[in-house]
Protein backbone atom coordinates (compact mmCIF):
# COMPACT_ATOMS: atom_id res chain seq x y z
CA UNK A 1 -42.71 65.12 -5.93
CA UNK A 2 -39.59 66.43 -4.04
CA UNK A 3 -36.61 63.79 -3.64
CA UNK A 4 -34.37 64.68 -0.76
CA UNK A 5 -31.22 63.34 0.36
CA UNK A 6 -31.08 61.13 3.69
CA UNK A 7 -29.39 64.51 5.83
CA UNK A 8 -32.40 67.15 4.23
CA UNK A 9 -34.69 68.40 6.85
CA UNK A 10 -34.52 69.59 10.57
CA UNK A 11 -32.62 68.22 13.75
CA UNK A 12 -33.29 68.90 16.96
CA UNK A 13 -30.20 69.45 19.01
CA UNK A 14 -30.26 69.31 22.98
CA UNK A 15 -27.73 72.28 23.12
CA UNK A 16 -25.46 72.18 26.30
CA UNK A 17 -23.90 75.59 27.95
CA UNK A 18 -20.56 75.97 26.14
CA UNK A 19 -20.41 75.86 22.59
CA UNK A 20 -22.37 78.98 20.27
CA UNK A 21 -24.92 77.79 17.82
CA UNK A 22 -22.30 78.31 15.20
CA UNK A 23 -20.39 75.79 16.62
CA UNK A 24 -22.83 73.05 17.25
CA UNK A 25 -23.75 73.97 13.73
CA UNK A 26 -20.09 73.17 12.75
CA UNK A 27 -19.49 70.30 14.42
CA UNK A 28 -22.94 68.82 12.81
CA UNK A 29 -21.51 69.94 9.23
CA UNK A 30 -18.17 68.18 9.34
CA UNK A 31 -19.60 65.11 10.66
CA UNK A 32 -21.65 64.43 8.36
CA UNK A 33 -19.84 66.46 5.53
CA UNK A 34 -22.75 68.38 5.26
CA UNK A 35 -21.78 71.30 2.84
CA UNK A 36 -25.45 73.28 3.66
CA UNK A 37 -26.76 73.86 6.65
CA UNK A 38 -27.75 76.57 9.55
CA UNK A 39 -29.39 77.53 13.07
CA UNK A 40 -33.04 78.73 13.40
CA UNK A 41 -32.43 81.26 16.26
CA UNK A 42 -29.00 81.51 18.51
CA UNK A 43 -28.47 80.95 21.96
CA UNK A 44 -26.54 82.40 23.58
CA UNK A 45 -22.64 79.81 24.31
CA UNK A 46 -24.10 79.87 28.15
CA UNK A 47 -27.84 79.26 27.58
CA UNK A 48 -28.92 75.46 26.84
CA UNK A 49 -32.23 74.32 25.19
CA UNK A 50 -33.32 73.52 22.17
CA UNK A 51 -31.61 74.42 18.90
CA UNK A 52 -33.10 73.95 15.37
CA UNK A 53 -30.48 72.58 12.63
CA UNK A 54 -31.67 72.85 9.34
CA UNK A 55 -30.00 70.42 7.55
CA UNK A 56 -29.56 70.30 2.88
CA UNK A 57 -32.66 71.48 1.47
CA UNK A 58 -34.20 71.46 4.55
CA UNK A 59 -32.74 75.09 4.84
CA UNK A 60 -35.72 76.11 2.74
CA UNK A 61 -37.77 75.72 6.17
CA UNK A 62 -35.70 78.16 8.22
CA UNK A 63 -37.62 81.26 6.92
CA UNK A 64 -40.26 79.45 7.62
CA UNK A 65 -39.73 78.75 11.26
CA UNK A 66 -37.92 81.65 11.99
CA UNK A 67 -41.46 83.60 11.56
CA UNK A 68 -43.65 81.88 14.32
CA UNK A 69 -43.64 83.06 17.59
CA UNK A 70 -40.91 81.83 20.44
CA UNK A 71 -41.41 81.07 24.38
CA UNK A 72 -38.25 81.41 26.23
């Protein structure tokens, strides 16, 4: 049996035009002093949508995610 933390896994972010998905990435990480995380997929600092954080161990699922096919 696995035992993750309470910030492993995936987030769904509601990414407005602006920031990159580096940033929103950032922001998440510092505030919630995340030390490991990432983006499945970028979009581009003008597009909005839907951007997957992976989030601790979590992280693990990005290759995972990252293979199945995308609608834009």
């Amino acid at each position: 049996m696995h035992q993750f933390g309470p910030l492993d896994g995936a987030l769904l972010i509601d990414k407005p035009a602006g920031p990159t998905s580096h940033d929103v990435v950032d922001a998440i990480r510092r505030r919630f002093q995340i030390k490991k995380a990432g983006h499945c997929g970028t979009l581009d600092p003008n597009a909005t949508g839907l951007l997957i954080l992976v989030l601790g161990r979590g992280t693990r699922l990005s290759e995972k995610l990252m293979s199945a096919d995308k609608v834009y």
